[in-house]
C-alpha atoms as a PDB file:
ATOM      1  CA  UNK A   1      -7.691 -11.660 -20.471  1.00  0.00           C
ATOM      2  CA  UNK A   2      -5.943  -8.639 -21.940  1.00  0.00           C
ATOM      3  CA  UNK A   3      -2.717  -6.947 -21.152  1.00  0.00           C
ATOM      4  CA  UNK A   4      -4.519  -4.097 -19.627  1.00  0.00           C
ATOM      5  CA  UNK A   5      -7.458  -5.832 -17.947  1.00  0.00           C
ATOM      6  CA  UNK A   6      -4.140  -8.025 -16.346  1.00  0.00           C
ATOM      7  CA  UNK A   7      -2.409  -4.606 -15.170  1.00  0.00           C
ATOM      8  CA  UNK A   8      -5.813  -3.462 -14.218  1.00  0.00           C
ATOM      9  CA  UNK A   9      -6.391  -6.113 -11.459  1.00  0.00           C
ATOM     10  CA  UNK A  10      -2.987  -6.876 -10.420  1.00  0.00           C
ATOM     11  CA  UNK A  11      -2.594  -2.926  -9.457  1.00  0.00           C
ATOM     12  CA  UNK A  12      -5.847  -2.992  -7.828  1.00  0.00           C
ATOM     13  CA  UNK A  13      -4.738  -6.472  -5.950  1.00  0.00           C
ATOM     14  CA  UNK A  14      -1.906  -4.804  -4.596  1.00  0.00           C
ATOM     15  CA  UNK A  15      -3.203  -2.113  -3.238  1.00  0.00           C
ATOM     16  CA  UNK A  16      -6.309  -3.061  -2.219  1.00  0.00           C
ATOM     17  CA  UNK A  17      -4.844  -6.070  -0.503  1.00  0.00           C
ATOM     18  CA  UNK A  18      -3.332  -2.830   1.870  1.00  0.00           C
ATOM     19  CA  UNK A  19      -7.270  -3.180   3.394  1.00  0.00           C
ATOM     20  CA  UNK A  20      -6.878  -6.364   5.316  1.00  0.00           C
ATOM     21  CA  UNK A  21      -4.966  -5.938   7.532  1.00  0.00           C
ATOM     22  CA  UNK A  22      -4.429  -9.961   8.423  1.00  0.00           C
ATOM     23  CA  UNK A  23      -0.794 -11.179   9.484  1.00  0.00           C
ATOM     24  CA  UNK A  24       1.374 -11.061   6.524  1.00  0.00           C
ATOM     25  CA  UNK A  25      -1.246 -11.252   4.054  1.00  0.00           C
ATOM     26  CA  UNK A  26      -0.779  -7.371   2.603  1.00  0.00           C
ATOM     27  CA  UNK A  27       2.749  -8.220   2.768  1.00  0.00           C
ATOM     28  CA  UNK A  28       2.723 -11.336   0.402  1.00  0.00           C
ATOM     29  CA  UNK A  29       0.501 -10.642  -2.090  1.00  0.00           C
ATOM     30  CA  UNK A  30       2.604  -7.069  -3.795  1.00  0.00           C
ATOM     31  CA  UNK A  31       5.629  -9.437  -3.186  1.00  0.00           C
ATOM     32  CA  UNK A  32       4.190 -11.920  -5.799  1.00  0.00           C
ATOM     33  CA  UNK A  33       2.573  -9.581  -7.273  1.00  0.00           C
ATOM     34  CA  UNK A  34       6.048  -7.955  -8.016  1.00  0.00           C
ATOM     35  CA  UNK A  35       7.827 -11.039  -8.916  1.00  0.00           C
ATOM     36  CA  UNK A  36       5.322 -12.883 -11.016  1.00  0.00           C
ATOM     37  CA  UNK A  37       4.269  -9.728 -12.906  1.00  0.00           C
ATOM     38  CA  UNK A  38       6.747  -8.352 -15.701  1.00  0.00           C
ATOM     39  CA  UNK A  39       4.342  -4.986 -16.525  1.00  0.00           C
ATOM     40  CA  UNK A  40       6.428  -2.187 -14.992  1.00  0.00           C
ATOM     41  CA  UNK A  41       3.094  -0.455 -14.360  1.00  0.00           C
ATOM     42  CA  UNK A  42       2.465  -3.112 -12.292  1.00  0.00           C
ATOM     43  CA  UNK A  43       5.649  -3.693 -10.690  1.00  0.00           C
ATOM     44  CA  UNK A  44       5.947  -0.371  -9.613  1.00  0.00           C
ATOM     45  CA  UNK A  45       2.233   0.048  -8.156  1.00  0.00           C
ATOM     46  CA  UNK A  46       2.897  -3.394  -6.194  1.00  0.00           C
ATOM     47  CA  UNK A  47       6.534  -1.440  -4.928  1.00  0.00           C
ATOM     48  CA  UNK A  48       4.188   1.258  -3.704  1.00  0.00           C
ATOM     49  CA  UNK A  49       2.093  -1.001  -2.157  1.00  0.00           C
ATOM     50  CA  UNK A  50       4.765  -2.818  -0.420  1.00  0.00           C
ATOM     51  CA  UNK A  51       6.653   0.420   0.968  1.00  0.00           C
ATOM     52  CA  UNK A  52       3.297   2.011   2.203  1.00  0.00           C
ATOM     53  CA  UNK A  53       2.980  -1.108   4.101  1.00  0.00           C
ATOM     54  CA  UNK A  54       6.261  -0.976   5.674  1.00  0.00           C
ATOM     55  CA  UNK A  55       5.780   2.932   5.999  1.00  0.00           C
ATOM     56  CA  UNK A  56       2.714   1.979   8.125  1.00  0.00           C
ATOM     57  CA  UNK A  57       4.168  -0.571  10.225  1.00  0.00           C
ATOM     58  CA  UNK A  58       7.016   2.116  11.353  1.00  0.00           C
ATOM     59  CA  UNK A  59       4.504   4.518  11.996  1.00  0.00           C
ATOM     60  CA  UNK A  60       2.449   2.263  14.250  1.00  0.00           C
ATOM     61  CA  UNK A  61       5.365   0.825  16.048  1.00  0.00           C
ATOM     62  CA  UNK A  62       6.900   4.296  16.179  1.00  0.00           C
ATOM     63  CA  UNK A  63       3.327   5.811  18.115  1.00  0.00           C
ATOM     64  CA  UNK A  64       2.667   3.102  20.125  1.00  0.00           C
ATOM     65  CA  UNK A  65       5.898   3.929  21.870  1.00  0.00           C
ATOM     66  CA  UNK A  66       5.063   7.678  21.489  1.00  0.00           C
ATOM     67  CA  UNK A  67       1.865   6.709  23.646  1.00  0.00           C
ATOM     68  CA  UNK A  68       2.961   6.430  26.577  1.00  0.00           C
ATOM     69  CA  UNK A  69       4.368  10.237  27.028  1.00  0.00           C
ATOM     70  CA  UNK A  70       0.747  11.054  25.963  1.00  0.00           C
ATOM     71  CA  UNK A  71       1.256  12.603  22.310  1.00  0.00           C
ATOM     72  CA  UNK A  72       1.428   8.811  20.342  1.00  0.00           C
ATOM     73  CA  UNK A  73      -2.952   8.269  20.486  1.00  0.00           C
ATOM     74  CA  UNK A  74      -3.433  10.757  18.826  1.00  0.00           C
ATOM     75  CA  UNK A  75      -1.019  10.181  16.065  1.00  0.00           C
ATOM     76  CA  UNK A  76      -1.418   6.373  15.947  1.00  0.00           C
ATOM     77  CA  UNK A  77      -5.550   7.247  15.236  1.00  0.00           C
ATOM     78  CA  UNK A  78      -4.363   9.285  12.669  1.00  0.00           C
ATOM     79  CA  UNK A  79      -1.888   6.504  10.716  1.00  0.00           C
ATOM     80  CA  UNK A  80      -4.649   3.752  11.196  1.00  0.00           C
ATOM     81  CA  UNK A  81      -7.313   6.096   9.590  1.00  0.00           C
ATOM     82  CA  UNK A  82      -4.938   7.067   6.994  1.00  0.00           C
ATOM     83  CA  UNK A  83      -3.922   3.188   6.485  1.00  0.00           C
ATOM     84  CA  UNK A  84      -7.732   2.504   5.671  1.00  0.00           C
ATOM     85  CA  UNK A  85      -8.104   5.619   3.398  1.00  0.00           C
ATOM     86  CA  UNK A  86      -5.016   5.484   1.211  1.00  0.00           C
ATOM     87  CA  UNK A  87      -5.420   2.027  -0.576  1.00  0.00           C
ATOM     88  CA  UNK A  88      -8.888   3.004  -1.698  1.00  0.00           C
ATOM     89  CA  UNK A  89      -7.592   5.889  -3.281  1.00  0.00           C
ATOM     90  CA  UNK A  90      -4.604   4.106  -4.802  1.00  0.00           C
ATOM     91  CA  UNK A  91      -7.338   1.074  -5.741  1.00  0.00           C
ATOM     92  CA  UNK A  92      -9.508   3.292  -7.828  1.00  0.00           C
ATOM     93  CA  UNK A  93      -6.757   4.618  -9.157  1.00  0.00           C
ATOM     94  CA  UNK A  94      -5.209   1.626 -10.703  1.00  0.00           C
ATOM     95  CA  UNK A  95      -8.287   0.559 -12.168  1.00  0.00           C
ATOM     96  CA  UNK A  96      -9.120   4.125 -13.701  1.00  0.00           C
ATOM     97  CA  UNK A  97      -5.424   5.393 -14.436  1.00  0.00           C
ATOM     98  CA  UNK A  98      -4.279   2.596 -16.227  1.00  0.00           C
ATOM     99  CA  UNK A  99      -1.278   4.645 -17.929  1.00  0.00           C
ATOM    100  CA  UNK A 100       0.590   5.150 -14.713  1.00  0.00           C
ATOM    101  CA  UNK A 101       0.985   4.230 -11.314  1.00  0.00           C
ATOM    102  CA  UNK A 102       0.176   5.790  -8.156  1.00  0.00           C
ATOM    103  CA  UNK A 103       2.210   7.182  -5.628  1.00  0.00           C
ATOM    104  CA  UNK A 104       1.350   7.270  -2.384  1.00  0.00           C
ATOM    105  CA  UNK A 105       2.424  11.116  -0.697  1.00  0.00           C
ATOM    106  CA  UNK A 106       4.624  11.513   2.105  1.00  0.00           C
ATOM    107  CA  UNK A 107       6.202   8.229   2.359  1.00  0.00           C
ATOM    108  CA  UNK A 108       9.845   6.972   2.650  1.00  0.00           C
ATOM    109  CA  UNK A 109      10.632   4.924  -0.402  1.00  0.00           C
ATOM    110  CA  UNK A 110      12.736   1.756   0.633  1.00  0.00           C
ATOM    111  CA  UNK A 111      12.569  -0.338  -2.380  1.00  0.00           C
END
């Protein structure tokens, strides 16, 4: 397997992993993604990864608590839809832009 064929399906992995949303599993795999990799392409699409997961949790815990003065539903609709449609645009990303890696918008950046 090549170098980029490699940094092709580890960046894919790690965002794409963002779609199952079981226990920890989106959690562990960027994290050994990120320390078994040594690409900085795909180092820094697993760190995106990673903080749009933690972004995500934040948001959810944050609405659930908004929900029950009413305004949190709606909101917490909106992150889960958004937490569904964001890795597949950061998945076919990393396998067509192999050059660079994506960044997801309007997220804090923790690591």
């Amino acid at each position: 397997m090549t170098n980029l064929e490699k940094r092709k399906l580890l960046s894919a992995v790690s965002h794409g992993v963002l779609l199952f949303n079981v226990a920890v599993l989106p959690l562990l795999v960027p994290i050994a993604v990120l320390v078994l990799s040594d690409d900085p392409i795909v180092q820094q699409n697993a760190r995106e990864a990673l903080n749009f997961f933690i972004n995500i949790v934040v948001y959810i815990f944050l609405f659930l608590l908004l929900s029950f003065i009413g305004i949190g539903l709606p909101l917490l609709f909106l992150t889960l839809f958004i937490s569904w449609l964001m890795p597949i645009i950061a998945t076919v990303h990393a396998l067509t832009q192999l050059d660079r890696p994506y960044r997801y918008p309007f997220i804090l950046r923790v690591l």
